[in-house]
Protein backbone atom coordinates (compact mmCIF):
# COMPACT_ATOMS: atom_id res chain seq x y z
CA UNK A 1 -4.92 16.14 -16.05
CA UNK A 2 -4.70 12.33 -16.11
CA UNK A 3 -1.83 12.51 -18.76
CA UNK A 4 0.11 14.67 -16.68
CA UNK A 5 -1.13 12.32 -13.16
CA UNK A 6 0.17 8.75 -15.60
CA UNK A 7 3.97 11.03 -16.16
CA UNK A 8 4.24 11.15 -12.83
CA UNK A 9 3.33 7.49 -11.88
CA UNK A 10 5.51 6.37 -15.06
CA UNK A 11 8.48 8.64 -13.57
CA UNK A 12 7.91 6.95 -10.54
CA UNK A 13 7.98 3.95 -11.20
CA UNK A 14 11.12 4.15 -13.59
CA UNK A 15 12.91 6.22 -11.04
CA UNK A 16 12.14 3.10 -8.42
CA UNK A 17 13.35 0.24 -10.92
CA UNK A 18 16.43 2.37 -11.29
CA UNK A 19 17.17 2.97 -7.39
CA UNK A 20 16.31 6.33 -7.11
CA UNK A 21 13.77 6.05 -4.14
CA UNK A 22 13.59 9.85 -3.00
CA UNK A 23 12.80 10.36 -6.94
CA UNK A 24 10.40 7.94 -6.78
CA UNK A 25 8.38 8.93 -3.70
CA UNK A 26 8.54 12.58 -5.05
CA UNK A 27 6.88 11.55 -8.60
CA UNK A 28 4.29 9.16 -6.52
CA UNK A 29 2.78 12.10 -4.09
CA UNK A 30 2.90 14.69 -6.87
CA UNK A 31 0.56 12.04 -8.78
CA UNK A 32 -1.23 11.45 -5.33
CA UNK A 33 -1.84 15.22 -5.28
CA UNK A 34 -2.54 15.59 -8.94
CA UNK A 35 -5.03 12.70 -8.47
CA UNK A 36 -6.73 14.60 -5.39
CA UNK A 37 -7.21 17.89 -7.29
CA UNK A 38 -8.54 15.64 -10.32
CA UNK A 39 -11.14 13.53 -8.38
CA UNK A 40 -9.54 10.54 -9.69
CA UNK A 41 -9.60 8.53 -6.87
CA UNK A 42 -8.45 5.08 -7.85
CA UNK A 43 -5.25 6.91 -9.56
CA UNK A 44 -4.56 8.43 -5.60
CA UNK A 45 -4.97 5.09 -4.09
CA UNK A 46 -2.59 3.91 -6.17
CA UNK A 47 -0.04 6.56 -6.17
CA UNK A 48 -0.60 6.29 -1.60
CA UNK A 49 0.11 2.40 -1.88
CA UNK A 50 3.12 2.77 -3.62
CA UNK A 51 4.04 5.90 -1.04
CA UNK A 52 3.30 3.37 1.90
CA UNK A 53 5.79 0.91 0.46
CA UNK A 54 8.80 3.54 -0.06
CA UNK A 55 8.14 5.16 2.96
CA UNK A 56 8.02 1.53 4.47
CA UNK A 57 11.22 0.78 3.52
CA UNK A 58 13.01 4.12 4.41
CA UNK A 59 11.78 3.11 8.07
CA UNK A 60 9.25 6.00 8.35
CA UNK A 61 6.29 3.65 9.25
CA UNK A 62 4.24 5.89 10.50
CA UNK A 63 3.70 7.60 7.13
CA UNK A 64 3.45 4.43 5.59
CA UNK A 65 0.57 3.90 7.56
CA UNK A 66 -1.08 6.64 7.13
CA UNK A 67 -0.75 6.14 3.31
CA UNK A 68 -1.56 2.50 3.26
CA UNK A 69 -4.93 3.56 5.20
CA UNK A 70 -5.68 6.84 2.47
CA UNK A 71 -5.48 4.13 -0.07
CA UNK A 72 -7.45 1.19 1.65
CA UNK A 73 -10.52 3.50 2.34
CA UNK A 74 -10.56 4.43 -1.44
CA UNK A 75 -9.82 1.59 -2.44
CA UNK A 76 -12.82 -0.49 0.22
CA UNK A 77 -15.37 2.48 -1.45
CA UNK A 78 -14.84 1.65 -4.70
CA UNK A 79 -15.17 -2.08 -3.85
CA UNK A 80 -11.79 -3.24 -5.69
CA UNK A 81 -10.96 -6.62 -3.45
CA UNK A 82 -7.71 -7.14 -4.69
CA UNK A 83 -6.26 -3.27 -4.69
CA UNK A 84 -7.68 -3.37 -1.29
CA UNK A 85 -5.92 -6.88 -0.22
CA UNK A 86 -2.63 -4.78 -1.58
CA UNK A 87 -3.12 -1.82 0.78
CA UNK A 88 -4.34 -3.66 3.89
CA UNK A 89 -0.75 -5.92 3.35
CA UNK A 90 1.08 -2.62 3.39
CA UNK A 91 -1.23 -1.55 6.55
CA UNK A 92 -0.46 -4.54 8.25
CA UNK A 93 3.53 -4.39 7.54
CA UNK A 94 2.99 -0.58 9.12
CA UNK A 95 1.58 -1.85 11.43
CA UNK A 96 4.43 -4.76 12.46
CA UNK A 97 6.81 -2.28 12.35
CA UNK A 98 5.51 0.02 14.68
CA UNK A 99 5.03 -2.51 16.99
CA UNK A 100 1.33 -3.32 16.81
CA UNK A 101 1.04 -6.82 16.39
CA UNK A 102 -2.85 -6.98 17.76
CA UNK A 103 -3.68 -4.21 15.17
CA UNK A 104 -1.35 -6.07 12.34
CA UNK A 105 -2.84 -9.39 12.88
CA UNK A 106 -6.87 -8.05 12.37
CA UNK A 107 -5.25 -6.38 9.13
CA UNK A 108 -3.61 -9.64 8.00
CA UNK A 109 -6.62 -11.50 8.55
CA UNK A 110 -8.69 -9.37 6.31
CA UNK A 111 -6.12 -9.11 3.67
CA UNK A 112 -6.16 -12.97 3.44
CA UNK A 113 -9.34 -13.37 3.13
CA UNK A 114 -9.88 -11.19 0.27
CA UNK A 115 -6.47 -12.57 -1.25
CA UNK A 116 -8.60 -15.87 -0.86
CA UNK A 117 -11.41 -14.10 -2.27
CA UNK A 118 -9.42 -13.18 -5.21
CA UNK A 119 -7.91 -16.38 -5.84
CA UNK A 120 -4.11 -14.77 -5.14
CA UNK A 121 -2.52 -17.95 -3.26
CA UNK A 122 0.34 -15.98 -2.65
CA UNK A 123 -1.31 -13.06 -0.43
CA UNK A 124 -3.14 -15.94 1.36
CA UNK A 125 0.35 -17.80 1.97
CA UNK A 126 2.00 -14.32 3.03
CA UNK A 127 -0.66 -13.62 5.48
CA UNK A 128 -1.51 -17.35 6.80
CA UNK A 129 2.56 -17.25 7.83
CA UNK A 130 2.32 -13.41 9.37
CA UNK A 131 -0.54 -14.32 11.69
CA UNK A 132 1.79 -17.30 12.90
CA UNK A 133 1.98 -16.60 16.71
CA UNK A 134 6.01 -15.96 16.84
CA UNK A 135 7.64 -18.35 18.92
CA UNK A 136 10.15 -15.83 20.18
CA UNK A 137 12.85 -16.01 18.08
């Protein structure tokens, strides 16, 4: 079953680099599914992350969320720091978006300090600037 779980997350992402996001989030949650049936657990995380970020960007946050948290609790069990920095950034952007900057910011604030953990001075730079208190542009 993993051959068949890697199609679908190799569909997905070529169906993503070529614009075809419904294509893409369809190929992603049949691997999610596939991955859940499987026990393969790091395979689902990875399939939800990439879910949270598509569904993200279509503006359906709430499912982004919901995602982005499936795929931080794997990924926080299996004690992968920087898979988990990935999924709490997503959490956190879900989070912004709907409006829950209090939430966001304890999510950002984790996710940098395992980006720091990690050594990804990116993630800590993207974080460090998202828990700036906004000035009110």
């Amino acid at each position: 079953m993993t051959e068949a779980i890697e199609s679908f997350l190799a569909e997905a992402r070529r169906a993503r680099g070529e614009g075809r996001a419904s294509d893409s989030r369809d190929a992603y949650a049949r691997a999610a599914a596939l991955s859940r049936e499987a026990g393969a657990p790091l395979l689902q995380a990875h399939a939800l992350r990439h879910l949270s970020d598509i569904d993200r960007e279509a503006g359906h946050s709430s499912e982004a969320l919901g995602h982005a948290e499936q795929a931080a609790a794997v990924y926080r069990a299996k004690g992968q720091p920087l898979d988990l920095a990935n999924a709490l950034r997503l959490k956190a952007l879900a989070l912004d978006d709907l409006r829950r900057p209090d939430q966001a910011a304890v999510v950002w604030a984790e996710a940098r300090d395992l980006y720091a953990e990690t050594e990804v001075a990116a993630g800590v730079a993207e974080c460090a600037a998202r828990l700036v208190p906004d000035d009110g542009d």
